[in-house]
C-alpha atoms as a PDB file:
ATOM      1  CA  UNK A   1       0.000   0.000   0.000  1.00  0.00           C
ATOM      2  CA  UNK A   2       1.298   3.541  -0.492  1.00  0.00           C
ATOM      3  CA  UNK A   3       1.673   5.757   2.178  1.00  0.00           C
ATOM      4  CA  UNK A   4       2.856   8.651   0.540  1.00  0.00           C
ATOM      5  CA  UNK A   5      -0.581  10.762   1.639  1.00  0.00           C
ATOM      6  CA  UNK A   6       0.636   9.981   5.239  1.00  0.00           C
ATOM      7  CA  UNK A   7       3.666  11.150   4.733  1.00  0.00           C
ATOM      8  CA  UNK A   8       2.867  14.663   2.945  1.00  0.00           C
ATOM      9  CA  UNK A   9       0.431  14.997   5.394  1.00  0.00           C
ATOM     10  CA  UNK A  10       2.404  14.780   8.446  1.00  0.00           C
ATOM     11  CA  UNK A  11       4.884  17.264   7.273  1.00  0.00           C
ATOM     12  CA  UNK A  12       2.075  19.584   6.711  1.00  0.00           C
ATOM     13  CA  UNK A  13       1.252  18.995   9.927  1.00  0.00           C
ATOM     14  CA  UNK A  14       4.437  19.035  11.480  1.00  0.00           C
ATOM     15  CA  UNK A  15       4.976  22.312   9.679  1.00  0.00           C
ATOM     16  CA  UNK A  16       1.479  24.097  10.938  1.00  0.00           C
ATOM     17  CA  UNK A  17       2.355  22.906  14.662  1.00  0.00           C
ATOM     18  CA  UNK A  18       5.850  24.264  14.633  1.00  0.00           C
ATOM     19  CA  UNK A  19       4.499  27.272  13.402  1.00  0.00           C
ATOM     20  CA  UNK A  20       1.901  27.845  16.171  1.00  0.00           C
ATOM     21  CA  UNK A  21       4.836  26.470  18.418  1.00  0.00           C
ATOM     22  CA  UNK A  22       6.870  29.323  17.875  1.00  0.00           C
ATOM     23  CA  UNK A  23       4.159  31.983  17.512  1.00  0.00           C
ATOM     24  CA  UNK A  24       2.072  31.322  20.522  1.00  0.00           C
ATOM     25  CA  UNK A  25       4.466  29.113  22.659  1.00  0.00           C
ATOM     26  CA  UNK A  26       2.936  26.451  24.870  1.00  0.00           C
ATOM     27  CA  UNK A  27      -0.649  28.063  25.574  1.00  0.00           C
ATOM     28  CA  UNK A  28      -2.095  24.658  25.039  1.00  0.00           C
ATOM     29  CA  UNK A  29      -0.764  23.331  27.684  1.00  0.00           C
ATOM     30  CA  UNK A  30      -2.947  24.452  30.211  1.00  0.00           C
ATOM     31  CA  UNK A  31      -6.061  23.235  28.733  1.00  0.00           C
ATOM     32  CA  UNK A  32      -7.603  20.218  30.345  1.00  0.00           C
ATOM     33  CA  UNK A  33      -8.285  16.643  28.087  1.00  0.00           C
ATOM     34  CA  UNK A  34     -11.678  17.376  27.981  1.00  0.00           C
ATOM     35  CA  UNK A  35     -11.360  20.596  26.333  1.00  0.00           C
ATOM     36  CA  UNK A  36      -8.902  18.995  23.728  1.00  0.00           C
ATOM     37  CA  UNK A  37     -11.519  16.515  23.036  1.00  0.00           C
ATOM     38  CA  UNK A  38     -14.070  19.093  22.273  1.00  0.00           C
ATOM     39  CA  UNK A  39     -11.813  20.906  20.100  1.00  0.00           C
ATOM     40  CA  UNK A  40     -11.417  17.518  18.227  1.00  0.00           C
ATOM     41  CA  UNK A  41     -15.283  17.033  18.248  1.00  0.00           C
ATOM     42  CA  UNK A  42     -16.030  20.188  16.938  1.00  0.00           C
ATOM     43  CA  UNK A  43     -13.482  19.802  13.990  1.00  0.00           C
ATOM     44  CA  UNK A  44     -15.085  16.379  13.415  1.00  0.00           C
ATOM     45  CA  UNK A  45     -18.382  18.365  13.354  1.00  0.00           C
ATOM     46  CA  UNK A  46     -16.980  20.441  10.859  1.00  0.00           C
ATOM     47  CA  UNK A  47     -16.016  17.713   8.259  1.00  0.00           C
ATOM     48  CA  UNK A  48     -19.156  15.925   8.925  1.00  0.00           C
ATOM     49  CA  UNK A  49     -21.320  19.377   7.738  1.00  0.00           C
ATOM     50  CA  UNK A  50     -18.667  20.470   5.134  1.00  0.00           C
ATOM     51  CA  UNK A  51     -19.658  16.687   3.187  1.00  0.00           C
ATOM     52  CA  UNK A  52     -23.127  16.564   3.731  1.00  0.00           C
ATOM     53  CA  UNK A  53     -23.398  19.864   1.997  1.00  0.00           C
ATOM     54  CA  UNK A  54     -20.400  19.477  -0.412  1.00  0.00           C
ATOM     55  CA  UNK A  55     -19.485  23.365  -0.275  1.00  0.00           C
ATOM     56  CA  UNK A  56     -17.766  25.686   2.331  1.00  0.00           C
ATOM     57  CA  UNK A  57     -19.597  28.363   4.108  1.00  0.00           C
ATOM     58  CA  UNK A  58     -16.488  30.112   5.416  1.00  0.00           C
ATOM     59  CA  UNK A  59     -13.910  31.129   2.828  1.00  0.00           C
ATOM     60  CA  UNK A  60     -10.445  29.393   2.950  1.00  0.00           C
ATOM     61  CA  UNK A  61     -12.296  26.805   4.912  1.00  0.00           C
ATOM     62  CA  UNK A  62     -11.237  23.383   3.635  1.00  0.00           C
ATOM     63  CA  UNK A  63     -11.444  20.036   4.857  1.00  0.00           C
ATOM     64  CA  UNK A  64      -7.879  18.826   4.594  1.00  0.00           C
ATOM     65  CA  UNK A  65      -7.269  21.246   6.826  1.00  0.00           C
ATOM     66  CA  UNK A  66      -9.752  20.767   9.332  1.00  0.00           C
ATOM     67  CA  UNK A  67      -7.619  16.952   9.792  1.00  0.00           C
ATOM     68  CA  UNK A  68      -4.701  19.003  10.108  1.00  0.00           C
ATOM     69  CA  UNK A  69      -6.282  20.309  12.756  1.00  0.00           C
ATOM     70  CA  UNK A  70      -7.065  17.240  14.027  1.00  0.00           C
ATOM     71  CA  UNK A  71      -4.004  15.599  13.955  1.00  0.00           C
ATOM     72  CA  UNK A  72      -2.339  18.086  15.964  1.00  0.00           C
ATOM     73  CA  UNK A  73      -4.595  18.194  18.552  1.00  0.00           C
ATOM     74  CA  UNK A  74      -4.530  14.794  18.998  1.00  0.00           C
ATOM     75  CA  UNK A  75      -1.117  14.643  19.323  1.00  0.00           C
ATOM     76  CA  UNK A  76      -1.349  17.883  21.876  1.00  0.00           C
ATOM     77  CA  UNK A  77      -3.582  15.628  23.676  1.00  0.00           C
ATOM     78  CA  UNK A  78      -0.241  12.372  23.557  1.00  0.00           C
ATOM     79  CA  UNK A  79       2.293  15.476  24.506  1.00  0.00           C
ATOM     80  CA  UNK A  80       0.041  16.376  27.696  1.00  0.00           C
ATOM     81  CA  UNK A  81      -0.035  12.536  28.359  1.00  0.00           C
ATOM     82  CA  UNK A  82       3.777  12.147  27.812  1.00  0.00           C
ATOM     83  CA  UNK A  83       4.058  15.625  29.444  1.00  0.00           C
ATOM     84  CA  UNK A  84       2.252  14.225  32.784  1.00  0.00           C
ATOM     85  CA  UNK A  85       5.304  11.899  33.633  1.00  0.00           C
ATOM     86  CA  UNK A  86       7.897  14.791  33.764  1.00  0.00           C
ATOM     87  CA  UNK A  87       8.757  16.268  37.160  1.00  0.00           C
ATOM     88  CA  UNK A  88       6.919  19.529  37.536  1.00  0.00           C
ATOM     89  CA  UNK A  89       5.437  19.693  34.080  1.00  0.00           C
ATOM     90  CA  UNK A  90       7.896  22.062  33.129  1.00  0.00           C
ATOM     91  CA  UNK A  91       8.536  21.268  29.193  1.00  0.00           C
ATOM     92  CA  UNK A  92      10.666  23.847  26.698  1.00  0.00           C
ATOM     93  CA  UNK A  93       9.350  24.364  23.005  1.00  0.00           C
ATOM     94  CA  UNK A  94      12.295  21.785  21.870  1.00  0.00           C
ATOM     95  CA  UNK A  95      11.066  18.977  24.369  1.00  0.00           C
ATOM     96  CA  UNK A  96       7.683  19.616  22.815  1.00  0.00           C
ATOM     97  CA  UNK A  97       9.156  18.684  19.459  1.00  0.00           C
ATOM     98  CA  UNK A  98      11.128  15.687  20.659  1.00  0.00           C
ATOM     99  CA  UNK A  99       7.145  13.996  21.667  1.00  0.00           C
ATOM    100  CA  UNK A 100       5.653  15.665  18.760  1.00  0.00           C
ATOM    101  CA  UNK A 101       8.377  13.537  16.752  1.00  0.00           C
ATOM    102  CA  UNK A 102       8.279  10.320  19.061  1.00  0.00           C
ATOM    103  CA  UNK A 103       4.501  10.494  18.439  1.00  0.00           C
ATOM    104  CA  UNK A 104       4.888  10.730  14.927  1.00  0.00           C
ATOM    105  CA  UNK A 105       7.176   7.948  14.594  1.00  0.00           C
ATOM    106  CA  UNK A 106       4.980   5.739  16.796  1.00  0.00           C
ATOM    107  CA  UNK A 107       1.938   6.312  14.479  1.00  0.00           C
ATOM    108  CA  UNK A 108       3.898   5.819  11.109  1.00  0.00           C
ATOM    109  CA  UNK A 109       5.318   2.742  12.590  1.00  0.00           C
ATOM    110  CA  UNK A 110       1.766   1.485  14.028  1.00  0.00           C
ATOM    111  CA  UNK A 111       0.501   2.365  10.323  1.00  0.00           C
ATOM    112  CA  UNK A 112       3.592   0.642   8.424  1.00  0.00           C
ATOM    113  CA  UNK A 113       2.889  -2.656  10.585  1.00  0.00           C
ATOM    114  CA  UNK A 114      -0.528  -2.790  10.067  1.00  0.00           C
ATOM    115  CA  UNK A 115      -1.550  -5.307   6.987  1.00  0.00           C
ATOM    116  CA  UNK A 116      -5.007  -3.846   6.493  1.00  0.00           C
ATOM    117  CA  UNK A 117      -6.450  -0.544   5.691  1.00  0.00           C
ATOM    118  CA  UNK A 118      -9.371   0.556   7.830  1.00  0.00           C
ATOM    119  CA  UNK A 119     -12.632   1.014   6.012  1.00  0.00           C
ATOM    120  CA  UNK A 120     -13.410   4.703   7.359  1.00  0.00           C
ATOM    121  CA  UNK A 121     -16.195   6.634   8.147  1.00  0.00           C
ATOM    122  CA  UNK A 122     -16.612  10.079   9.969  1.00  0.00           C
ATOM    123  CA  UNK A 123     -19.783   8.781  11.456  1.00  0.00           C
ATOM    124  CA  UNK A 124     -17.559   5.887  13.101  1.00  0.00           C
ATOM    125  CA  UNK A 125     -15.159   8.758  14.215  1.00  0.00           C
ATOM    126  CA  UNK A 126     -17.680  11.140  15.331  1.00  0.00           C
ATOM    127  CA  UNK A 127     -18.974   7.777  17.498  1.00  0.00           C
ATOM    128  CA  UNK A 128     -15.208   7.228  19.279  1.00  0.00           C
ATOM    129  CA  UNK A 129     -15.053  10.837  20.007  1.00  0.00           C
ATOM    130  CA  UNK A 130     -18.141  10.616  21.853  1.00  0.00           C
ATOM    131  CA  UNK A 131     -17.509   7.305  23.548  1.00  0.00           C
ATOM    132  CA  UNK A 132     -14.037   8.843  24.444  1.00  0.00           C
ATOM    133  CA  UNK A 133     -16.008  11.947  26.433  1.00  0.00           C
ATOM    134  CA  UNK A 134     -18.332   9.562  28.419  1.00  0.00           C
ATOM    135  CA  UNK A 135     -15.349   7.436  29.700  1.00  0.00           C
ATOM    136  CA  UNK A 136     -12.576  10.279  30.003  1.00  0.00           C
ATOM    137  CA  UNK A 137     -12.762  10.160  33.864  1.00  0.00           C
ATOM    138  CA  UNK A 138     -12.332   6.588  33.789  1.00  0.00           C
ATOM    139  CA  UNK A 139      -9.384   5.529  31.626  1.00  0.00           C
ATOM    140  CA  UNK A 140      -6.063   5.382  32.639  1.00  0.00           C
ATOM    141  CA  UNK A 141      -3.379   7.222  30.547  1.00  0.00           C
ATOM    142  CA  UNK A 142      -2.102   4.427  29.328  1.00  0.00           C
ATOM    143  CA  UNK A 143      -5.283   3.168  28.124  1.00  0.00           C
ATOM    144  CA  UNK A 144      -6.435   6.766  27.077  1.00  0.00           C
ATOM    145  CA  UNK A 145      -3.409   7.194  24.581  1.00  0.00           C
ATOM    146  CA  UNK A 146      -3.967   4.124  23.037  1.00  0.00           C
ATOM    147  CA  UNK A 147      -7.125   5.459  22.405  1.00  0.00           C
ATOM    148  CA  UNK A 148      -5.628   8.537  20.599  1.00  0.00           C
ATOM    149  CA  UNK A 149      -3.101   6.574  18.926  1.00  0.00           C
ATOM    150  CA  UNK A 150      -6.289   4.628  17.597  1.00  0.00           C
ATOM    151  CA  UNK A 151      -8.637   8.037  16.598  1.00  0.00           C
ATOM    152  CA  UNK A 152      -5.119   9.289  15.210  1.00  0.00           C
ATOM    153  CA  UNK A 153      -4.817   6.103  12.897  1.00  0.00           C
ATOM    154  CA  UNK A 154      -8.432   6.318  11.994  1.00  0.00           C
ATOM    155  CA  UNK A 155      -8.127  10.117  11.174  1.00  0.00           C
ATOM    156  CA  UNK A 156      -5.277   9.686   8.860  1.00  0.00           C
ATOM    157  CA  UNK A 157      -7.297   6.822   6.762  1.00  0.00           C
ATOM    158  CA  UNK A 158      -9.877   9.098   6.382  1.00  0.00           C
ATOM    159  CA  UNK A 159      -8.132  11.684   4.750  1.00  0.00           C
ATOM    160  CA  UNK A 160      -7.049   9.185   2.608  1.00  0.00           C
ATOM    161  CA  UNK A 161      -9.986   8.464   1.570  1.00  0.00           C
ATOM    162  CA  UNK A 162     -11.368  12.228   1.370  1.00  0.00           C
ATOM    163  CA  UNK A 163      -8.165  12.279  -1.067  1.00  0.00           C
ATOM    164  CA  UNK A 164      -9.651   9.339  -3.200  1.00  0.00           C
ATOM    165  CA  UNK A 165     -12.719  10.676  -3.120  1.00  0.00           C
ATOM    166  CA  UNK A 166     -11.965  14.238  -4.774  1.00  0.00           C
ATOM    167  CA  UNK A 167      -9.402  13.098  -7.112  1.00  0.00           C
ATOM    168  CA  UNK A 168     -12.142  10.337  -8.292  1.00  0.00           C
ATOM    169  CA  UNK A 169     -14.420  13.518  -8.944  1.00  0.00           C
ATOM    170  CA  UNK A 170     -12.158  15.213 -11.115  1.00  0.00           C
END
């Protein structure tokens, strides 16, 4: 299977987060899980209403972006969980890279060892996002970022099918 997609995408990514990195430092670290899930959710929200109606109210607005988005929250959300087992919390902008890098590496390497691509569906995601808020309290972090290692997975194959899907339109 080709991964290229993956790969273009997660330098985009990368690129957009070390951006923000440098321009607004770590301001995300001080919001709670929950509040990274519903910044997730409402992104998911986004895509959902964005395909049902097949246009953009909101110019610039795009859907491959709105993954990007995604993406990096989700790994925000590994960083705070990685973040949680360092004394004090106290983190620099480089250690931020080094997990946003370990993270990324972990994904591509869960991806390259899978032999199956996930049939994807944003109702399915919309689904773990909202089983993930009704058991938040409850999950360990170990548990919790397998859990974001899985929605991370399952966000990626469906941009590659959003990808397949416009360039079988044109």
């Amino acid at each position: 299977m080709n991964y290229n997609y993956i790969y273009f995408f997660i330098k985009r990514c990368k690129k957009i987060f070390f951006y923000k990195l440098e321009s607004y430092g770590l301001s995300w670290k001080i919001l709670k899980n929950h509040s990274i899930i519903d910044q997730i959710f409402i992104k998911i929200i986004r895509i959902r209403n964005i395909s049902l109606k097949g246009f953009y109210h909101v110019k610039g607005e795009n859907i491959l972006d709105t993954y990007i988005d995604i993406i990096n929250y989700l790994l925000i959300a590994l960083i705070k969980l990685d973040v949680f087992y360092i004394k004090n919390n106290k983190i620099s902008n480089y250690d931020v890279i080094n997990f946003y890098e370990k993270n990324i590496r972990n994904t591509l390497n869960i991806i390259n060892n899978m032999n199956f691509c996930i049939n994807s569906d944003i109702n399915i995601l919309i689904k773990k996002i909202l089983d993930l808020k009704e058991n938040l309290d409850r999950l360990s972090n170990k548990k919790l970022k397998k859990i974001y290692f899985e929605i991370l997975i399952y966000t990626i194959f469906l941009i590659k099918k959003t990808i397949n899907n416009s360039c079988n339109k044109m």
